[in-house]
PDB file of N, CA and C in Angstrom:
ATOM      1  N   UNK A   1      -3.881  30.538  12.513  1.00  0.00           N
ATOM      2  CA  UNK A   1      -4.905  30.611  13.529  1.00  0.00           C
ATOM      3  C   UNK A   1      -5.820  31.808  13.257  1.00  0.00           C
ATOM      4  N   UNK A   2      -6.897  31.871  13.339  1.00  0.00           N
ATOM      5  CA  UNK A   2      -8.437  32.960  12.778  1.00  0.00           C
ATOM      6  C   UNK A   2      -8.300  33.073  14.277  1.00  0.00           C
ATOM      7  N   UNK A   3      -8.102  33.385  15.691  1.00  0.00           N
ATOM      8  CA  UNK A   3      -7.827  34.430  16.651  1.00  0.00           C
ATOM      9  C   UNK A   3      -6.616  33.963  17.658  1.00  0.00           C
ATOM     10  N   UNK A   4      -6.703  34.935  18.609  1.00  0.00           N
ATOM     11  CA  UNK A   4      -5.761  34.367  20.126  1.00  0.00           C
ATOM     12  C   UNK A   4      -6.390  33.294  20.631  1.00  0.00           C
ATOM     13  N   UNK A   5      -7.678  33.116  21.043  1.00  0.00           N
ATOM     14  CA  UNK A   5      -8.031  32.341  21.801  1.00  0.00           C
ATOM     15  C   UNK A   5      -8.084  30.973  21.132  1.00  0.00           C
ATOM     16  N   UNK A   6      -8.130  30.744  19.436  1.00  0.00           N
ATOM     17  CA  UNK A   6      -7.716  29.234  19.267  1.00  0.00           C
ATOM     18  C   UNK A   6      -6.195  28.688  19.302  1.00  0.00           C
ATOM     19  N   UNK A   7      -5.686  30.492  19.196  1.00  0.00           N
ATOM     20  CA  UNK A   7      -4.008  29.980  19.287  1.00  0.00           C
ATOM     21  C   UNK A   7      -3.700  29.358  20.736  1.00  0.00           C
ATOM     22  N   UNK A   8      -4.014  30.188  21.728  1.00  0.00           N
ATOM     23  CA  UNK A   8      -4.000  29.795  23.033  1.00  0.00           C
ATOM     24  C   UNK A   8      -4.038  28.379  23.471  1.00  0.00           C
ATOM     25  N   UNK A   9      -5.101  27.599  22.861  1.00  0.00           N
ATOM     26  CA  UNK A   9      -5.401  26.713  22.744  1.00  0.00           C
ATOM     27  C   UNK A   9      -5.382  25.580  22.003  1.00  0.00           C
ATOM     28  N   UNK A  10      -4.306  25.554  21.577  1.00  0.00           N
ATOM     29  CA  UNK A  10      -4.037  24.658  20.188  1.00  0.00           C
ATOM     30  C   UNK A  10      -2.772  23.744  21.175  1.00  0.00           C
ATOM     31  N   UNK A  11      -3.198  22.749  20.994  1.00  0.00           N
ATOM     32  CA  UNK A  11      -2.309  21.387  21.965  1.00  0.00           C
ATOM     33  C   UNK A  11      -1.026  21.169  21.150  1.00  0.00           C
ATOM     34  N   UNK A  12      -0.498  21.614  20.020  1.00  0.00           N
ATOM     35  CA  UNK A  12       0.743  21.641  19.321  1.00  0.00           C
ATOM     36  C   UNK A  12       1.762  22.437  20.218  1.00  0.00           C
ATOM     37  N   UNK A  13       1.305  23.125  21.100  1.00  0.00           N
ATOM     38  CA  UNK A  13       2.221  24.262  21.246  1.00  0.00           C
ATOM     39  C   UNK A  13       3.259  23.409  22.660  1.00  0.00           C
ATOM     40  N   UNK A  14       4.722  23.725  22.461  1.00  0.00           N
ATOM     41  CA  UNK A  14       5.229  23.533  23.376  1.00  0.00           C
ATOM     42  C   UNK A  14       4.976  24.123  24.886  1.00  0.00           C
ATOM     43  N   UNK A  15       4.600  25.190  25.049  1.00  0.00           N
ATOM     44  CA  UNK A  15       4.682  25.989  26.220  1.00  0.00           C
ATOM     45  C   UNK A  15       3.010  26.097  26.272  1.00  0.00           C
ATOM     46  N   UNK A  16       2.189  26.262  27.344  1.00  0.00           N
ATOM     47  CA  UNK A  16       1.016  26.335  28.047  1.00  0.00           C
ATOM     48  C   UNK A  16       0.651  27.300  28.790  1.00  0.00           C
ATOM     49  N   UNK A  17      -0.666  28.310  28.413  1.00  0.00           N
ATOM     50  CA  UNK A  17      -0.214  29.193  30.099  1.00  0.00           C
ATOM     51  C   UNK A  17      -1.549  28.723  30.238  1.00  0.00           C
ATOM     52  N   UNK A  18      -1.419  28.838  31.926  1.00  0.00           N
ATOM     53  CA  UNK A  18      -2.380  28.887  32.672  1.00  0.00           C
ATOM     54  C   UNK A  18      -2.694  29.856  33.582  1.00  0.00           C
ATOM     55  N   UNK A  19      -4.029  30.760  33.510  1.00  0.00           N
ATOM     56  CA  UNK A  19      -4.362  31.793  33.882  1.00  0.00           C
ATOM     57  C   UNK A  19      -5.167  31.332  35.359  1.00  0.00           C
ATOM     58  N   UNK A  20      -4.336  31.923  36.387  1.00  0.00           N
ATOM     59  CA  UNK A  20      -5.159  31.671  37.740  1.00  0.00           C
ATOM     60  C   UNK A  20      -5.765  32.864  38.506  1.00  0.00           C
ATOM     61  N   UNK A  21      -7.406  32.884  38.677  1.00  0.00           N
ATOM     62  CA  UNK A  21      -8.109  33.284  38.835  1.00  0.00           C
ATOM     63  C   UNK A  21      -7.615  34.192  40.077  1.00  0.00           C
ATOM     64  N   UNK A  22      -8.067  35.229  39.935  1.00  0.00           N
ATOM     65  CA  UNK A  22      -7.713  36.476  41.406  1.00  0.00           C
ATOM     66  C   UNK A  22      -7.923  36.046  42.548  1.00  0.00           C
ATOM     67  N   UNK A  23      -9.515  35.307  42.306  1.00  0.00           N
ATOM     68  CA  UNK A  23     -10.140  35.015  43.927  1.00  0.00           C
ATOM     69  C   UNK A  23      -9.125  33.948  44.824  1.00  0.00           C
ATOM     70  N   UNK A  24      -8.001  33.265  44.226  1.00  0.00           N
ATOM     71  CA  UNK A  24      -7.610  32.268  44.262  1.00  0.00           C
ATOM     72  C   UNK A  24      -6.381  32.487  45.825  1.00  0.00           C
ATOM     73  N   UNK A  25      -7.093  33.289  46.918  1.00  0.00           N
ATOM     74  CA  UNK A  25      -6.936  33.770  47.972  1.00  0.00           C
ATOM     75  C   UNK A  25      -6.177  32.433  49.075  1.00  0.00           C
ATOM     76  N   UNK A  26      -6.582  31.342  48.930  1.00  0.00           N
ATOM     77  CA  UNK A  26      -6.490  30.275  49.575  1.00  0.00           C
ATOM     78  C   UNK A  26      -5.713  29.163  49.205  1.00  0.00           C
ATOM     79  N   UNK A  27      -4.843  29.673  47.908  1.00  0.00           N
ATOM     80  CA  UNK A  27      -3.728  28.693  47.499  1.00  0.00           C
ATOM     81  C   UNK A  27      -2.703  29.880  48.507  1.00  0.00           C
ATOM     82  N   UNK A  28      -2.685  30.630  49.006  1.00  0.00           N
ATOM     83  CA  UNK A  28      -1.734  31.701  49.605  1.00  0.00           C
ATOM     84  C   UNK A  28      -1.909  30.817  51.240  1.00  0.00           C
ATOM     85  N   UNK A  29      -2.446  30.943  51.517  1.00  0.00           N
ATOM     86  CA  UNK A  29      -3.047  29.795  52.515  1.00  0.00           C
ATOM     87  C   UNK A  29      -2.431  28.777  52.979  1.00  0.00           C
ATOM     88  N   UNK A  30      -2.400  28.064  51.725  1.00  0.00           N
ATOM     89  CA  UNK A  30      -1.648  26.977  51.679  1.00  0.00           C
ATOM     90  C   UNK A  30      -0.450  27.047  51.923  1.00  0.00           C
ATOM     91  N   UNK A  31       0.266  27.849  50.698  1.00  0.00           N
ATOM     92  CA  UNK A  31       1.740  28.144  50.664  1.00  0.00           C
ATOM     93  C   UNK A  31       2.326  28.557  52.045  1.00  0.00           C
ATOM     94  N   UNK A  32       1.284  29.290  53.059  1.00  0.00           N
ATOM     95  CA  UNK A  32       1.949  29.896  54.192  1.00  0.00           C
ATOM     96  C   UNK A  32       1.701  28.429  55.032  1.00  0.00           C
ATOM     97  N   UNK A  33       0.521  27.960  55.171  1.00  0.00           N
ATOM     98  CA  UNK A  33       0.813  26.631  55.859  1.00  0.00           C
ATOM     99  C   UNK A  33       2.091  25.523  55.698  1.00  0.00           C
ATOM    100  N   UNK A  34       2.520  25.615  54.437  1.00  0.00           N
ATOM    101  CA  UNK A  34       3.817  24.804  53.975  1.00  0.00           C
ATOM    102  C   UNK A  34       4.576  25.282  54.671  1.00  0.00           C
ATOM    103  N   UNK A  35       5.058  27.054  54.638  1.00  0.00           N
ATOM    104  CA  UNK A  35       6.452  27.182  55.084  1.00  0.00           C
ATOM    105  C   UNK A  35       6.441  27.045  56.705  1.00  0.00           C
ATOM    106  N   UNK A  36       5.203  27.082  57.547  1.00  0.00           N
ATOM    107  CA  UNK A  36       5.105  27.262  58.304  1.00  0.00           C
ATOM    108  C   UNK A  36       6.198  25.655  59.101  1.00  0.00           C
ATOM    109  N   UNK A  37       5.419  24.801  58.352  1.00  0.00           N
ATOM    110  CA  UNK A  37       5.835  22.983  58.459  1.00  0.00           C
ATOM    111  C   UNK A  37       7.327  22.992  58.044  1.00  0.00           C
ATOM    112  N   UNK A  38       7.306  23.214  57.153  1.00  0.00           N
ATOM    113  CA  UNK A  38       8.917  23.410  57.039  1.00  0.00           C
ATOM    114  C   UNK A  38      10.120  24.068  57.796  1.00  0.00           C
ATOM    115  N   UNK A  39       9.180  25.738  57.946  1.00  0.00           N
ATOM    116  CA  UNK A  39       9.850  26.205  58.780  1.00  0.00           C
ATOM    117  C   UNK A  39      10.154  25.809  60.384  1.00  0.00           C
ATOM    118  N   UNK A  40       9.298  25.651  60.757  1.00  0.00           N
ATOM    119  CA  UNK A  40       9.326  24.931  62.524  1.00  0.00           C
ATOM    120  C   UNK A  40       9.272  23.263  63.010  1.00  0.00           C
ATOM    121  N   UNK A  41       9.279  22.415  61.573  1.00  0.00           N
ATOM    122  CA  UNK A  41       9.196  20.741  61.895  1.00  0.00           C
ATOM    123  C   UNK A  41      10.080  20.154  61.132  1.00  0.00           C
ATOM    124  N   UNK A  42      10.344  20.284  60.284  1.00  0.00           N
ATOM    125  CA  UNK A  42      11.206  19.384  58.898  1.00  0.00           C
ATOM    126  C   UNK A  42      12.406  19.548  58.885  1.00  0.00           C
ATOM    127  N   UNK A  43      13.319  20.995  59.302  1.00  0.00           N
ATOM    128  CA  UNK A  43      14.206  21.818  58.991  1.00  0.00           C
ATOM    129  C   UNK A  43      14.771  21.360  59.794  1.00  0.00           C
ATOM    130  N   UNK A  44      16.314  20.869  58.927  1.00  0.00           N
ATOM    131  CA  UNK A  44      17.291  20.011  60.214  1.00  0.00           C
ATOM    132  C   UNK A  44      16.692  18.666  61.171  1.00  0.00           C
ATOM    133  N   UNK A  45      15.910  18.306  60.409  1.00  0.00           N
ATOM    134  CA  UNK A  45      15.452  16.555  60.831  1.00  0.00           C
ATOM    135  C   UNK A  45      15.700  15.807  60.255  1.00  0.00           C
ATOM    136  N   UNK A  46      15.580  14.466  60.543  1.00  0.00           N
ATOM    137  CA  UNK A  46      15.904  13.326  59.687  1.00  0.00           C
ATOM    138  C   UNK A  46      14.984  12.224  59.772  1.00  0.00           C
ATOM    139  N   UNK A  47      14.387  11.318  59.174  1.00  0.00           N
ATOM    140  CA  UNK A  47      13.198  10.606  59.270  1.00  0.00           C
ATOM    141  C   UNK A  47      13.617   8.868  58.591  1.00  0.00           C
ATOM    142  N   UNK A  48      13.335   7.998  59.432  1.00  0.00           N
ATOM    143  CA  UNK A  48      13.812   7.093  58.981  1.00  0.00           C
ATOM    144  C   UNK A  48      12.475   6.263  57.733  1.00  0.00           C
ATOM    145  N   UNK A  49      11.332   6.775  58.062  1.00  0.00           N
ATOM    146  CA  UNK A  49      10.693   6.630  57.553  1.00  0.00           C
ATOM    147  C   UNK A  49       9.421   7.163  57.237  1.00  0.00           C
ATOM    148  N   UNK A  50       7.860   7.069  56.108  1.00  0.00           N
ATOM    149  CA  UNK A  50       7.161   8.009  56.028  1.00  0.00           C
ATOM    150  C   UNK A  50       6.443   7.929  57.241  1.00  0.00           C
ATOM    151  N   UNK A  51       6.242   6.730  57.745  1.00  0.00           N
ATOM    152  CA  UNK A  51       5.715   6.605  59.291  1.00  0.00           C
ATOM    153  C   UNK A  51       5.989   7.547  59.772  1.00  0.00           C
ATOM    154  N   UNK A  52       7.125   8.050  60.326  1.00  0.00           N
ATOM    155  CA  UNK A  52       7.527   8.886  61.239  1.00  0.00           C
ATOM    156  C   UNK A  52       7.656   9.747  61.021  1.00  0.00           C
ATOM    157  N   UNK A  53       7.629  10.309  59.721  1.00  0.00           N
ATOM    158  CA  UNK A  53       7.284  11.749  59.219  1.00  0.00           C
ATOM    159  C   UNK A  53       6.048  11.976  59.301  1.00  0.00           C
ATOM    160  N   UNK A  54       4.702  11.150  58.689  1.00  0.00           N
ATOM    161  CA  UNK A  54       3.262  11.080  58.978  1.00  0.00           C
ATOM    162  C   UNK A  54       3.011  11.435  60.507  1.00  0.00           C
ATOM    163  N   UNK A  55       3.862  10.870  61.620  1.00  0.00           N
ATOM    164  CA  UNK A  55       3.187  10.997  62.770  1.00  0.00           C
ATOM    165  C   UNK A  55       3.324  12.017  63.179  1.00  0.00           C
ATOM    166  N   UNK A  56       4.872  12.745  62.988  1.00  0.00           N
ATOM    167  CA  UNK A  56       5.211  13.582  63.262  1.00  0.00           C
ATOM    168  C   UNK A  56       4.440  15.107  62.808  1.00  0.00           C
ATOM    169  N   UNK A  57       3.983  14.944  61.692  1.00  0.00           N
ATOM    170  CA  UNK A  57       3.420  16.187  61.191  1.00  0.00           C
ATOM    171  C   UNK A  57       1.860  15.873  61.999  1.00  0.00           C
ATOM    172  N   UNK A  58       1.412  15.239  61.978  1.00  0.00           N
ATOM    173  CA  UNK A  58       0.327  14.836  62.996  1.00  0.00           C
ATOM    174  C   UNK A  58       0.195  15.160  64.418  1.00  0.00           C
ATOM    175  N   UNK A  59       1.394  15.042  64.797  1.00  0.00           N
ATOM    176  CA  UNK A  59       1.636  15.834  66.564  1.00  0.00           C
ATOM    177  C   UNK A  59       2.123  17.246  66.306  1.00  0.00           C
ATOM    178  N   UNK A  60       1.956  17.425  65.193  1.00  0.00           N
ATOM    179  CA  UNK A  60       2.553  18.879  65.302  1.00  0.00           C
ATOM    180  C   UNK A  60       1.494  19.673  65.193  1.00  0.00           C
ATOM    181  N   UNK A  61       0.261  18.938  64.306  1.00  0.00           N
ATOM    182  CA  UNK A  61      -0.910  20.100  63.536  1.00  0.00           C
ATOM    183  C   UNK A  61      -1.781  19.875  65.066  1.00  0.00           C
ATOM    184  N   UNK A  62      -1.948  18.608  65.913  1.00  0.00           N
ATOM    185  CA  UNK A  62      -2.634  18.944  67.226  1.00  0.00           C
ATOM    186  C   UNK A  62      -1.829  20.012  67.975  1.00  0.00           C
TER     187      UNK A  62
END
C-alpha cells in the first residue's frame, strides 16, 4: 500500500473501522431514549405478539 488512507480502505481487509463524527450528539439521544423503553416498559413483560408490543410502546410515548 503507497499510504494509510488506501490501506484503510482496501475491501480485502477482514476488520473495518468506522470513524464517527464528534457532532454525532444525537445517536446519545437515542441510546438514552432506548434505555429509557426498556427501562420502564419491556422489563419483566411478556407480549404475545408485535401487535401488542407496537401498541404498547405507542401508549407509552403518548
Amino acid at each position: 500500500m503507497e499510504n494509510r488512507a488506501d490501506f484503510l480502505h482496501d475491501t480485502s481487509h477482514r476488520i473495518r473501522f468506522v470513524y464517527t463524527p464528534k457532532h454525532s450528539f444525537w445517536m446519545n439521544q437515542i441510546e438514552i431514549w432506548f434505555s429509557i423503553i426498556n427501562r420502564k416498559l419491556l422489563k419483566r413483560k411478556s407480549y404475545l405478539s408485535i401487535e401488542q408490543l407496537e401498541a404498547s410502546i405507542l401508549r407509552f410515548i403518548e
